[in-house]
N, C-alpha and C. Protein backbone atom coordinates (compact mmCIF):
# COMPACT_ATOMS: atom_id res chain seq x y z
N UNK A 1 16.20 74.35 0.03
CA UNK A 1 16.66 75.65 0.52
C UNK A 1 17.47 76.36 -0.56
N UNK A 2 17.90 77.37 -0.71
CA UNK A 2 18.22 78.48 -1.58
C UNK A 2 19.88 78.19 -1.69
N UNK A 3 20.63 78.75 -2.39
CA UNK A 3 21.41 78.43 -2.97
C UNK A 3 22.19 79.89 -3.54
N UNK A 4 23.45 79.84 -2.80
CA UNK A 4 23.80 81.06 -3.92
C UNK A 4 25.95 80.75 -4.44
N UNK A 5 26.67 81.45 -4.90
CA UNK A 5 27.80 81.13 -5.29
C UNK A 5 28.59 82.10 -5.39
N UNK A 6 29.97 81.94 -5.35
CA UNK A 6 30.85 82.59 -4.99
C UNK A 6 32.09 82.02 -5.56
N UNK A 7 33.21 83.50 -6.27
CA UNK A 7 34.41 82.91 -6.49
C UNK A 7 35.32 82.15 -5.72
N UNK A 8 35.18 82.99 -4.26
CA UNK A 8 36.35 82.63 -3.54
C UNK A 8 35.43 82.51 -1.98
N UNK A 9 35.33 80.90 -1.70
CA UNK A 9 34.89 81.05 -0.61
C UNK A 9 35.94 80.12 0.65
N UNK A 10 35.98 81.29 1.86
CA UNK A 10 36.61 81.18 2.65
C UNK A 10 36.05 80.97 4.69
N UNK A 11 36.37 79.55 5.16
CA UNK A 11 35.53 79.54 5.97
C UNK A 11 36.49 79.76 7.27
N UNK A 12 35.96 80.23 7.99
CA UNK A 12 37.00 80.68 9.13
C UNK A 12 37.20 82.58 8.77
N UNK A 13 37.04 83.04 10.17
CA UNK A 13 37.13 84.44 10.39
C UNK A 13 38.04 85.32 11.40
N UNK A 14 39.20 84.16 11.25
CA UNK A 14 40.90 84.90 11.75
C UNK A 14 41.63 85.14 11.32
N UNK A 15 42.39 84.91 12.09
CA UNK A 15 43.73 86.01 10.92
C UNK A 15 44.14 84.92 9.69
N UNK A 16 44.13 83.71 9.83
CA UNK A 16 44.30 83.57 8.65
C UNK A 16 43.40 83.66 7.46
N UNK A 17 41.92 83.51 7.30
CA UNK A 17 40.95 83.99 6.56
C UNK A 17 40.90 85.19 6.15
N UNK A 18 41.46 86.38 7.26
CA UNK A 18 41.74 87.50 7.13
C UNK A 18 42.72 88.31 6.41
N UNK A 19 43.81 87.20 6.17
CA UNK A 19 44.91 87.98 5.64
C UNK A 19 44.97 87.38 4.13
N UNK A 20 43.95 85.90 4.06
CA UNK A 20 43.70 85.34 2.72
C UNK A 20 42.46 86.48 1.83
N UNK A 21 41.73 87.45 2.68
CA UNK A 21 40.75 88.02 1.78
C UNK A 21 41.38 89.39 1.50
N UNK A 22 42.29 89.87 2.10
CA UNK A 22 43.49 90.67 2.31
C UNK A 22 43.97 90.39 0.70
N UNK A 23 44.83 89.24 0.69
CA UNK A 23 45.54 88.78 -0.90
C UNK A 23 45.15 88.98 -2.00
N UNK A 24 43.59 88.33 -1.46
CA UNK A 24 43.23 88.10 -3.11
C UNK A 24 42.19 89.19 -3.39
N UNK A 25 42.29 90.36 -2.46
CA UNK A 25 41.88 91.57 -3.36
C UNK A 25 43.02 92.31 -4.21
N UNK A 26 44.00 92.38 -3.55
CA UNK A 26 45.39 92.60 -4.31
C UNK A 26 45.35 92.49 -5.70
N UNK A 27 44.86 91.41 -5.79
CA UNK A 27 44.80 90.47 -7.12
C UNK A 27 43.84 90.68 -7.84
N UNK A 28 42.71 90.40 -7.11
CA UNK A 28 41.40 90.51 -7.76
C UNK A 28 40.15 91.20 -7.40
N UNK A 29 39.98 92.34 -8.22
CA UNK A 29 39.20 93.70 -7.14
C UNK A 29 38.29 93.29 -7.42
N UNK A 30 37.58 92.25 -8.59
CA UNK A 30 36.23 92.15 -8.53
C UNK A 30 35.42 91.26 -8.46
N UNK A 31 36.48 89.54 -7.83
CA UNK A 31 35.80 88.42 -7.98
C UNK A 31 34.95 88.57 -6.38
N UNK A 32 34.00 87.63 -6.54
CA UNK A 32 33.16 87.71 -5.23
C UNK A 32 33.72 86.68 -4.29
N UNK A 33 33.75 87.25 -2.57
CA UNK A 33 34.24 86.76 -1.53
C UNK A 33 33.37 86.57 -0.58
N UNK A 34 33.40 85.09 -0.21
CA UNK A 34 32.31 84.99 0.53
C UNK A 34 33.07 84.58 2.13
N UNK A 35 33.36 85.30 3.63
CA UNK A 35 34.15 84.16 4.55
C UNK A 35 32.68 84.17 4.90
N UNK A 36 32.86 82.57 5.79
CA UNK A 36 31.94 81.92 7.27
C UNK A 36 32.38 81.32 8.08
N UNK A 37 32.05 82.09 9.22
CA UNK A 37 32.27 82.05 10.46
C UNK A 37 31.03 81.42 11.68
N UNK A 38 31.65 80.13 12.14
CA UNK A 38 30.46 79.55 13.18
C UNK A 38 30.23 80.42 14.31
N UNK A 39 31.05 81.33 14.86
CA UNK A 39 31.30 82.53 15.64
C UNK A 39 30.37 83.56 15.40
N UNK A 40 30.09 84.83 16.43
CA UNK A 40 28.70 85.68 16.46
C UNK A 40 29.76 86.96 15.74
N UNK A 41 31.17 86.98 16.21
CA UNK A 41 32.15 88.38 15.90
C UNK A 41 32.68 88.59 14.88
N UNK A 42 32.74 90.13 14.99
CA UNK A 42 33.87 90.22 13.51
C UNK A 42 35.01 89.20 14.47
N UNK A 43 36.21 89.39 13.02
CA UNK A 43 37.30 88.70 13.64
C UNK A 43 38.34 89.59 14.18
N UNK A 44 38.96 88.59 14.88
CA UNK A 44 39.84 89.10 16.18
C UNK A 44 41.16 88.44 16.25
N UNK A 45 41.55 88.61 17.47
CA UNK A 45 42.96 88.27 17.56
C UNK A 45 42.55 87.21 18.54
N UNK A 46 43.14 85.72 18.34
CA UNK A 46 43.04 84.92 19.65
C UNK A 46 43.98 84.84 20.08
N UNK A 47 45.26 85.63 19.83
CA UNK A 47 46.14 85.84 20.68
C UNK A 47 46.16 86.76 21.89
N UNK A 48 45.05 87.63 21.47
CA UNK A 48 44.86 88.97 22.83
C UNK A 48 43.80 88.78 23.87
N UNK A 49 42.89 87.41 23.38
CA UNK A 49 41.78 87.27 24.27
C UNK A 49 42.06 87.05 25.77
N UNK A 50 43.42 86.88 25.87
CA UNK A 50 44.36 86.56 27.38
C UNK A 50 44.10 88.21 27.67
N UNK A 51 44.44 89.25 26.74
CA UNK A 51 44.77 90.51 27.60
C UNK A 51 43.32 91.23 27.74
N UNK A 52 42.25 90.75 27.10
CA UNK A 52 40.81 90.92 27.21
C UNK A 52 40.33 90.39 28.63
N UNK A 53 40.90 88.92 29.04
CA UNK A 53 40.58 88.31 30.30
C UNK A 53 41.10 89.39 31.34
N UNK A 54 42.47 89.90 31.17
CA UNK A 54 42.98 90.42 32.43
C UNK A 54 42.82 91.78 32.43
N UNK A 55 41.48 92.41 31.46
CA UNK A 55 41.44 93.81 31.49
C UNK A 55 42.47 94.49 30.68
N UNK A 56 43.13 94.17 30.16
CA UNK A 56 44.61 94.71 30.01
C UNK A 56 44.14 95.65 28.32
N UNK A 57 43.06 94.78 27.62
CA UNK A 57 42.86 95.02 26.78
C UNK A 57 40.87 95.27 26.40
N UNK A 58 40.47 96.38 26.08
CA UNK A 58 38.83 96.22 25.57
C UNK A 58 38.85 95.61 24.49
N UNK A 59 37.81 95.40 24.21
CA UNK A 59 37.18 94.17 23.67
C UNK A 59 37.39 94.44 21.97
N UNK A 60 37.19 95.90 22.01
CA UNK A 60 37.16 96.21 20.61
C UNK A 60 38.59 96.04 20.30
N UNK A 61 39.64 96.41 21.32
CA UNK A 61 40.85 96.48 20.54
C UNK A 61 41.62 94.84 20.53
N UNK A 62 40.74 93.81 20.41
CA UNK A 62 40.78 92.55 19.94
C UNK A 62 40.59 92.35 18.76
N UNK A 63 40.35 93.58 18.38
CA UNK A 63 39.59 93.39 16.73
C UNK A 63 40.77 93.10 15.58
N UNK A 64 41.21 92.20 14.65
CA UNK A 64 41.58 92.20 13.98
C UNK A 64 41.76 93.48 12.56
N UNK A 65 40.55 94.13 12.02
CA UNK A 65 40.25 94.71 10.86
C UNK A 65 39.30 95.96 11.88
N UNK A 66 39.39 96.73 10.79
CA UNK A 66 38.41 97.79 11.13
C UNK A 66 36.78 97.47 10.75
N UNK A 67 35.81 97.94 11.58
CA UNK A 67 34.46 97.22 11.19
C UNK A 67 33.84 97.35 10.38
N UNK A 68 34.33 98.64 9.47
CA UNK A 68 33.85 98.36 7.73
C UNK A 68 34.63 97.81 6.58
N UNK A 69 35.49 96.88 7.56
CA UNK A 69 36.65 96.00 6.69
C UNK A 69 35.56 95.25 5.55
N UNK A 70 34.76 94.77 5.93
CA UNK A 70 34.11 93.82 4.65
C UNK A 70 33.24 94.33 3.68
N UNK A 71 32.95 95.62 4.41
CA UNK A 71 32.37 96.52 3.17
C UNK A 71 33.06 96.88 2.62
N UNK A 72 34.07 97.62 2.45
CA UNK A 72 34.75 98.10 1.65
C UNK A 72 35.89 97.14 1.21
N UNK A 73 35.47 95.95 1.00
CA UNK A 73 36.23 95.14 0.33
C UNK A 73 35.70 94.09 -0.27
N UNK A 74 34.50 94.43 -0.34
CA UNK A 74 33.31 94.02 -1.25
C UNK A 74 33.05 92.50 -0.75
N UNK A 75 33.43 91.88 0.66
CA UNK A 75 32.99 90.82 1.36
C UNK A 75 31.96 90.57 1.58
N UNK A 76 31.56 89.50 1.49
CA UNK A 76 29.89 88.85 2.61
C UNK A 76 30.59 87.74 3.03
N UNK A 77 29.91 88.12 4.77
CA UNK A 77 30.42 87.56 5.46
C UNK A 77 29.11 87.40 6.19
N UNK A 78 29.65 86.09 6.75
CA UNK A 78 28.27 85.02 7.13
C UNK A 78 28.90 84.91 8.78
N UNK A 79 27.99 85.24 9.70
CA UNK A 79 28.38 85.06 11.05
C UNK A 79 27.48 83.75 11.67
N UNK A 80 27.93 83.49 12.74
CA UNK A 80 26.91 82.42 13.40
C UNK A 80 26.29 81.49 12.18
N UNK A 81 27.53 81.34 11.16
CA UNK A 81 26.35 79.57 10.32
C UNK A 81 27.59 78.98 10.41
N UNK A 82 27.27 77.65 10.26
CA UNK A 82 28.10 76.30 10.77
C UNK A 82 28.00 75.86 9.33
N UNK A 83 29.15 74.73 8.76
CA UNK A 83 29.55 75.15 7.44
C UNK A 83 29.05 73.14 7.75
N UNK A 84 28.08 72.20 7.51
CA UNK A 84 27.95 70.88 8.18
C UNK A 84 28.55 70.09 7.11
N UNK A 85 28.70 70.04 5.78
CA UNK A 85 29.17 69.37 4.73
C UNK A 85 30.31 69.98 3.61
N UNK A 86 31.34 69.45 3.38
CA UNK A 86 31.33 69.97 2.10
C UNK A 86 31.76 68.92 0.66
N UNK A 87 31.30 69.24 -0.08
CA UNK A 87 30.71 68.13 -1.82
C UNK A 87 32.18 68.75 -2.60
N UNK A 88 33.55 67.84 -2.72
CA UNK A 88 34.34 68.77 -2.93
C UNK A 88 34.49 68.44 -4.93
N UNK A 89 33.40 67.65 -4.99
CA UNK A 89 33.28 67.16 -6.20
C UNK A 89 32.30 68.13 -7.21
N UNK A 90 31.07 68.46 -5.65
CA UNK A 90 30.60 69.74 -7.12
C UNK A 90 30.76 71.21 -6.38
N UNK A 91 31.83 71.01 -5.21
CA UNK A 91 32.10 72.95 -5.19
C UNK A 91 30.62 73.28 -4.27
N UNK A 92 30.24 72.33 -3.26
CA UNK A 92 29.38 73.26 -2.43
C UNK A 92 29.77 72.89 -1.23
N UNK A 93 29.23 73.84 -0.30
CA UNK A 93 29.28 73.70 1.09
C UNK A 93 27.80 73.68 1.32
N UNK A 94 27.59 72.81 2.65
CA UNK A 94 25.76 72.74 2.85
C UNK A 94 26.47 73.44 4.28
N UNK A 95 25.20 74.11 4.29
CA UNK A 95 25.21 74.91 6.00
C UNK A 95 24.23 74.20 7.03
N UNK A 96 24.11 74.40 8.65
CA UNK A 96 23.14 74.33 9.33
C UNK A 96 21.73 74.36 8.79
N UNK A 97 21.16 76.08 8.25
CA UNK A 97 20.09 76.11 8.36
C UNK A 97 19.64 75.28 6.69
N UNK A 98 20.44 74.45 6.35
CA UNK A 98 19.69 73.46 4.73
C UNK A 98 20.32 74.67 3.90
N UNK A 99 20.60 75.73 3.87
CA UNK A 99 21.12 76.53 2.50
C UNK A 99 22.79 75.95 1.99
N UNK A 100 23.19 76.72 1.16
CA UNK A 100 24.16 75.91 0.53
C UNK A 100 24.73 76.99 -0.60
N UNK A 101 26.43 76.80 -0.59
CA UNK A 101 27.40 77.71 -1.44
C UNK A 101 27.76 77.32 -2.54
N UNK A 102 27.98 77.34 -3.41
CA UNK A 102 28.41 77.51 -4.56
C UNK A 102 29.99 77.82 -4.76
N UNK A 103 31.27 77.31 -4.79
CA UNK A 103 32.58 77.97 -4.97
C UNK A 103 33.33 77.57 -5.88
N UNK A 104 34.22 78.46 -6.34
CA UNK A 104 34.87 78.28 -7.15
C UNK A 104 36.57 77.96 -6.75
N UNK A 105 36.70 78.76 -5.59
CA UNK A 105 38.04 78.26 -4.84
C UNK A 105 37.77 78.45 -3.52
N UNK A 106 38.15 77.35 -2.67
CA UNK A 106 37.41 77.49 -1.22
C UNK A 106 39.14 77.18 -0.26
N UNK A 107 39.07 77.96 0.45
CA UNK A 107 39.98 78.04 1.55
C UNK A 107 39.86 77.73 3.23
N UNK A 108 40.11 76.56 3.51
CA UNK A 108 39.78 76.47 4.91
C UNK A 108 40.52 76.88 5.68
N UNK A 109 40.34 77.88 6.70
CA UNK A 109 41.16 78.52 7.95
C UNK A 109 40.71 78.54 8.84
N UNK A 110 39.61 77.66 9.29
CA UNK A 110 39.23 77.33 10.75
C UNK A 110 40.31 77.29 11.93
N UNK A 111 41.61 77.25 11.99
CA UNK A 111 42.57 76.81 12.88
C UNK A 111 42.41 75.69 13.45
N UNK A 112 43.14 74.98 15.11
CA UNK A 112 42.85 74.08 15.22
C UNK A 112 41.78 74.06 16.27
N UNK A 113 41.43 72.85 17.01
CA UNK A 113 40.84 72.51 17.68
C UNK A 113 41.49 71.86 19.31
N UNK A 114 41.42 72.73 20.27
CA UNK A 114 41.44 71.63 21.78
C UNK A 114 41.60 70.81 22.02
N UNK A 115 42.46 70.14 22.26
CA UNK A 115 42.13 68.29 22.28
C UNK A 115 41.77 68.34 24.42
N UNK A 116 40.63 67.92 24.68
CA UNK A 116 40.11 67.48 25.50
C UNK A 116 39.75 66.47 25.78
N UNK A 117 40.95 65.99 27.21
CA UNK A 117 41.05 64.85 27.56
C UNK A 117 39.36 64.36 28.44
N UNK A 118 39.10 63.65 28.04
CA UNK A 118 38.32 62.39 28.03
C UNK A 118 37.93 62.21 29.75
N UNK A 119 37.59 63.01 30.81
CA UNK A 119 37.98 62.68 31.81
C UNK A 119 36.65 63.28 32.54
N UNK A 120 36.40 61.91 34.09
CA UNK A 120 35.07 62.19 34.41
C UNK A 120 34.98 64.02 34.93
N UNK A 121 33.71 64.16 34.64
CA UNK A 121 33.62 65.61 35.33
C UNK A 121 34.52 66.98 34.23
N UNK A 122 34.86 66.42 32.84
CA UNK A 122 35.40 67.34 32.46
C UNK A 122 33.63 68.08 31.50
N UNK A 123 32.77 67.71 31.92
CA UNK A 123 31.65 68.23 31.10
C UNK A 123 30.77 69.32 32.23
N UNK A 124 31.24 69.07 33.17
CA UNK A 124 30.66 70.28 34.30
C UNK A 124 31.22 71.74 34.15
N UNK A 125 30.31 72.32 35.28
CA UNK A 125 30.66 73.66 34.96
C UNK A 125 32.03 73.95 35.31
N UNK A 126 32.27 75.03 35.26
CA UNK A 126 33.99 75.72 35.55
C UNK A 126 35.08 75.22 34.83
N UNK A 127 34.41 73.87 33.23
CA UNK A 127 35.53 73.79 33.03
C UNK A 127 35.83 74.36 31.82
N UNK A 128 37.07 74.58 31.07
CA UNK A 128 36.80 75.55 29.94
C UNK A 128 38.25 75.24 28.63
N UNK A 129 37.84 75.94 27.82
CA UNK A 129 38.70 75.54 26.92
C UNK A 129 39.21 76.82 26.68
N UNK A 130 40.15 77.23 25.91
CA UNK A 130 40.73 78.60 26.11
C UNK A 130 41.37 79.11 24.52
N UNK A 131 40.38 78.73 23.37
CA UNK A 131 41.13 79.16 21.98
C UNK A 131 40.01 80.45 21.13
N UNK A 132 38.94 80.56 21.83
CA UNK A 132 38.34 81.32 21.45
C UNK A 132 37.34 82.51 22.38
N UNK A 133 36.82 83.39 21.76
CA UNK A 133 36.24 84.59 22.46
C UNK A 133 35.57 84.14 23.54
N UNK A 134 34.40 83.16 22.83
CA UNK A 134 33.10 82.66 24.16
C UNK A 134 34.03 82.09 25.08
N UNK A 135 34.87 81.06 24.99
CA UNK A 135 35.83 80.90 25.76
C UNK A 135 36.32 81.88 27.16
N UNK A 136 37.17 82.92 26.62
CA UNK A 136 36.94 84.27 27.48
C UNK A 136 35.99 84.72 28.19
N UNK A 137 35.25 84.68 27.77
CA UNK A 137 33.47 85.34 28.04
C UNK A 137 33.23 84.66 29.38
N UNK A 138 32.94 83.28 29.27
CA UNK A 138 32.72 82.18 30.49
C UNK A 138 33.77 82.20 30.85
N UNK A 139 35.13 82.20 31.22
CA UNK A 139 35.94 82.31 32.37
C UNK A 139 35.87 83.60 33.32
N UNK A 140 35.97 84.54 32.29
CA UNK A 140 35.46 86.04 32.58
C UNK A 140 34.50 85.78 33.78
N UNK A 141 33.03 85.65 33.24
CA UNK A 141 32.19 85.21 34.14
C UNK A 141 32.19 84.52 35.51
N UNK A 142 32.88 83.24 35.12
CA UNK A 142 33.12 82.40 36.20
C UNK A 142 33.87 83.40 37.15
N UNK A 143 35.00 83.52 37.34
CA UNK A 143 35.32 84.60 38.43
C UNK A 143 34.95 85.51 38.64
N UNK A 144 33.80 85.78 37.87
CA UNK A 144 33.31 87.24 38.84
C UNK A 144 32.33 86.38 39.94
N UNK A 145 32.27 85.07 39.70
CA UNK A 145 31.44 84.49 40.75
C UNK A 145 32.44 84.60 42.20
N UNK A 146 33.60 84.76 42.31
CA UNK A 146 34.27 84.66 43.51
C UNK A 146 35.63 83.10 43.28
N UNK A 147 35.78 82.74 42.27
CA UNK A 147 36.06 81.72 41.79
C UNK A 147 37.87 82.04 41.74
N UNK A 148 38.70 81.49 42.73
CA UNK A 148 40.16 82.03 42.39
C UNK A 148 41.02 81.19 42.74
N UNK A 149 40.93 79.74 42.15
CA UNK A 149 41.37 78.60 42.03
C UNK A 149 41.19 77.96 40.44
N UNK A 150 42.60 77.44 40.10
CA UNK A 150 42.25 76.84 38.93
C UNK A 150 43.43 76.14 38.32
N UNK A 151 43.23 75.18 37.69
CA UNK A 151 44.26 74.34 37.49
C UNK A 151 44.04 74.18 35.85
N UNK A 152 45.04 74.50 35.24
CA UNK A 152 45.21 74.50 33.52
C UNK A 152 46.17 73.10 33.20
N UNK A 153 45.21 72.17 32.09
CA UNK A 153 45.93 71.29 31.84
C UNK A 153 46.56 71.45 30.78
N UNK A 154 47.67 71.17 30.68
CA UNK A 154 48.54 71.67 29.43
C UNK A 154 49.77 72.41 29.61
N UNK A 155 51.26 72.38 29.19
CA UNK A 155 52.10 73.61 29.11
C UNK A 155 52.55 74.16 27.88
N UNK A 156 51.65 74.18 26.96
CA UNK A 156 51.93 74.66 25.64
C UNK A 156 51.82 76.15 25.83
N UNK A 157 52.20 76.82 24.65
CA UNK A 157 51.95 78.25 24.45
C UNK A 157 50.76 78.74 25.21
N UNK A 158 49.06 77.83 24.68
CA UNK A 158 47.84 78.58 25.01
C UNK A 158 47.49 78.27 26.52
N UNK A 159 48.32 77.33 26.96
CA UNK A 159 48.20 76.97 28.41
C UNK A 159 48.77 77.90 29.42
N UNK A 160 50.36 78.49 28.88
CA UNK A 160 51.04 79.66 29.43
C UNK A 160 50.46 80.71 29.29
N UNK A 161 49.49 80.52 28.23
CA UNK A 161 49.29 82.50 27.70
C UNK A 161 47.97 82.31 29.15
N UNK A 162 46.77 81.11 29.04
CA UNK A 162 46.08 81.59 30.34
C UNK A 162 46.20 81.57 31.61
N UNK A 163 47.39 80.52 32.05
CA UNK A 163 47.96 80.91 32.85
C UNK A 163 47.90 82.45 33.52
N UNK A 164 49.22 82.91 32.78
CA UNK A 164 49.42 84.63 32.78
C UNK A 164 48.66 85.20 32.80
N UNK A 165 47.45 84.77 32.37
CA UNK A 165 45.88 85.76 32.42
C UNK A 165 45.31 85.56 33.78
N UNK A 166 45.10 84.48 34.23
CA UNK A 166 44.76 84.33 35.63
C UNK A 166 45.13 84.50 37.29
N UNK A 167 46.84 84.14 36.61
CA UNK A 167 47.84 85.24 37.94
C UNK A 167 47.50 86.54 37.44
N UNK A 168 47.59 87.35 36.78
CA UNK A 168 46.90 88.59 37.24
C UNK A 168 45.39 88.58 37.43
N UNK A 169 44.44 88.10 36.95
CA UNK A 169 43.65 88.18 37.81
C UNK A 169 43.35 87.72 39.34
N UNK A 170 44.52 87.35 39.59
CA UNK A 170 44.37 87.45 41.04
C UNK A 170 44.16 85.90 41.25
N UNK A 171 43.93 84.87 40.73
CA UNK A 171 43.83 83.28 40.68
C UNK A 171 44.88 82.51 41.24
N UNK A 172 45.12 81.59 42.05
CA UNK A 172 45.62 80.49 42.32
C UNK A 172 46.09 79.37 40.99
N UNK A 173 47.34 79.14 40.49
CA UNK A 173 46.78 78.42 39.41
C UNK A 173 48.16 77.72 39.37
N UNK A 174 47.89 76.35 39.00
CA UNK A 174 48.49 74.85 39.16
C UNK A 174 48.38 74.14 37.80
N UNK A 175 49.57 74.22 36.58
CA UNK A 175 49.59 73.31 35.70
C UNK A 175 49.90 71.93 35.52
N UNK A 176 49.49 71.31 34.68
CA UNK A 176 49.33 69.97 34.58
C UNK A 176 49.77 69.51 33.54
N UNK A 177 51.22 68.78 33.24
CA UNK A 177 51.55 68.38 31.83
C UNK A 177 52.08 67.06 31.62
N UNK A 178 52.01 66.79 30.80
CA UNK A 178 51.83 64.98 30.47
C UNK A 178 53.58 65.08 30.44
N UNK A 179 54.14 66.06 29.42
CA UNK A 179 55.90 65.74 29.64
C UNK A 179 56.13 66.26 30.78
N UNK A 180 57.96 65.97 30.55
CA UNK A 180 58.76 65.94 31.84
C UNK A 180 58.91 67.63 32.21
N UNK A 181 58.45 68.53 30.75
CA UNK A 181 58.86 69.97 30.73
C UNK A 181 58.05 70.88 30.20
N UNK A 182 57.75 72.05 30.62
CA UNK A 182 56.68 73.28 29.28
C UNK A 182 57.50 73.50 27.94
N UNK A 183 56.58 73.98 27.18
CA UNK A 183 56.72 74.49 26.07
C UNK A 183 57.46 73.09 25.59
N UNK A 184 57.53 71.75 25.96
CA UNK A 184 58.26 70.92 25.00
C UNK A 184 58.42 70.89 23.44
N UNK A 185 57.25 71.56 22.87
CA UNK A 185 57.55 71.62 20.87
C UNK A 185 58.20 72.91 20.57
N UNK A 186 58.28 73.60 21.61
CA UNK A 186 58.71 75.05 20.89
C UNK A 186 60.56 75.53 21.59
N UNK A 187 60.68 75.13 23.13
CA UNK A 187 62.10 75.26 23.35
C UNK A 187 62.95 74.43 23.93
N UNK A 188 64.45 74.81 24.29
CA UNK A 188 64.43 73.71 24.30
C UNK A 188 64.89 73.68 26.03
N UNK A 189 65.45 72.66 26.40
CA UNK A 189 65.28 72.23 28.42
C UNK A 189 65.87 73.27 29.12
N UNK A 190 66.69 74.23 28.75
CA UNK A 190 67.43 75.07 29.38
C UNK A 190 66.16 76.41 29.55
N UNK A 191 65.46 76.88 28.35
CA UNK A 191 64.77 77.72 28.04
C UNK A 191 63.13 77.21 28.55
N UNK A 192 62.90 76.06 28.63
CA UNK A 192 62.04 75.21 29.47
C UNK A 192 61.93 75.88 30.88
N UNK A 193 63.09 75.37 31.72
CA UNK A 193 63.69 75.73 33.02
C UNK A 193 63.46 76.99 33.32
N UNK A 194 63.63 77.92 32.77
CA UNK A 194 63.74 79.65 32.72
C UNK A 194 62.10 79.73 33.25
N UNK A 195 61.94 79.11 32.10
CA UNK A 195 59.70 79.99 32.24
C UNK A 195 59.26 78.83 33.36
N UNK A 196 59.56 77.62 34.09
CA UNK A 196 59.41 76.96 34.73
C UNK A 196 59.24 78.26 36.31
N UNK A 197 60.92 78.54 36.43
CA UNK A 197 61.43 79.40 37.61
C UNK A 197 60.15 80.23 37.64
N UNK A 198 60.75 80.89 36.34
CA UNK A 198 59.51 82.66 36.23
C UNK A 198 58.43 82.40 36.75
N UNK A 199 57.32 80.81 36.35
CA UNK A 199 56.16 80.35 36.81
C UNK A 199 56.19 79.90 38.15
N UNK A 200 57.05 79.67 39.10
CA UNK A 200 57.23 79.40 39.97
C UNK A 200 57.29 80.79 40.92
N UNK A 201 58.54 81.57 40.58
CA UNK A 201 57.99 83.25 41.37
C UNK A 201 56.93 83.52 41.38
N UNK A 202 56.06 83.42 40.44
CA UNK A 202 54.86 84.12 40.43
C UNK A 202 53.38 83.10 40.74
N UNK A 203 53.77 82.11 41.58
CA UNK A 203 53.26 81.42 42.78
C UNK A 203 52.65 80.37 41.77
N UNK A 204 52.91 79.81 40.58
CA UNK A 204 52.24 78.85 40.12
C UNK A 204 52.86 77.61 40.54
């Protein structure tokens, strides 16, 4: 399969990929930039996909960049390819369809990944993970089936943020957390307690 190369290749198409192709035009107006993205979208905010769920926000104004951000910044940008290898010895990345990159400095900003617990029936329908667009899309969906029950495992940040997306949509919703408290990495038991109450007024 074909083969092509690039100064600066960058995989991942959020804000941090975004604000790395951002930099190094600053710097360098004329080396070539290649991001890839396993995703169908420009990039976005996965912080707003909560206010996309609850209407609060259209779809476009999820958008990170304006949509001739990569043209006029002399980008190619690769949507929907999956990045399956990378050779960090001779500077390539192999893709899905057998083609393959060429780089000269490569930046990974994929973010993280879900950790999904292991548990029978977590592979059926209605259940969902909540860090990206399609993500949105199928919950979206799912309640327009009539669906207004739901139980979020987790009390981290992305567990609170869908939370909050689902009491306003009108949902029933019951968290589930392995510690004694929410937000345990980020505050501390007093400030815990507070968003506990708040989640509690607002019938969780």
């Amino acid at each position: 399969m074909s083969q092509t190369s690039t100064n600066y290749l960058i995989i991942g198409n959020s804000a941090g990929g975004i604000s790395a192709a951002e930099a190094i035009r600053k710097t360098d107006s004329v080396g070539t930039i290649t991001i890839v993205s396993d995703e169908p979208y420009a990039a976005y905010s996965r912080i707003l996909i909560s206010k996309y769920l609850t209407g609060e926000r259209k779809l476009e104004q999820t958008l990170l960049c304006p949509a001739d951000f990569y043209d006029k910044n002399n980008i190619t940008i690769l949507l929907s390819t999956e990045v399956t290898k990378l050779d960090f010895d001779k500077h390539i990345a192999l893709l899905a369809d057998g083609s393959s990159i060429a780089w000269d400095k490569l930046l990974l900003a994929v973010g993280g990944t879900p950790i999904t617990p292991k548990l029978e029936g977590s592979d059926k329908s209605g259940v969902f993970t909540f860090t990206k667009l399609d993500d949105t899309l199928a919950i979206k969906k799912y309640l327009e089936g009539g669906n207004k029950k739901a139980v979020v495992i987790g009390g981290g940040l992305i567990g609170l943020s869908v939370t909050e997306a689902l009491v306003k949509c009108g949902v029933e919703v019951s968290i589930v957390e392995m510690q004694d408290r929410l937000l345990t990495a980020m505050v501390d038991e007093y400030t815990s307690e507070v968003v506990r109450k708040k989640l509690a007024d607002a019938g969780v």
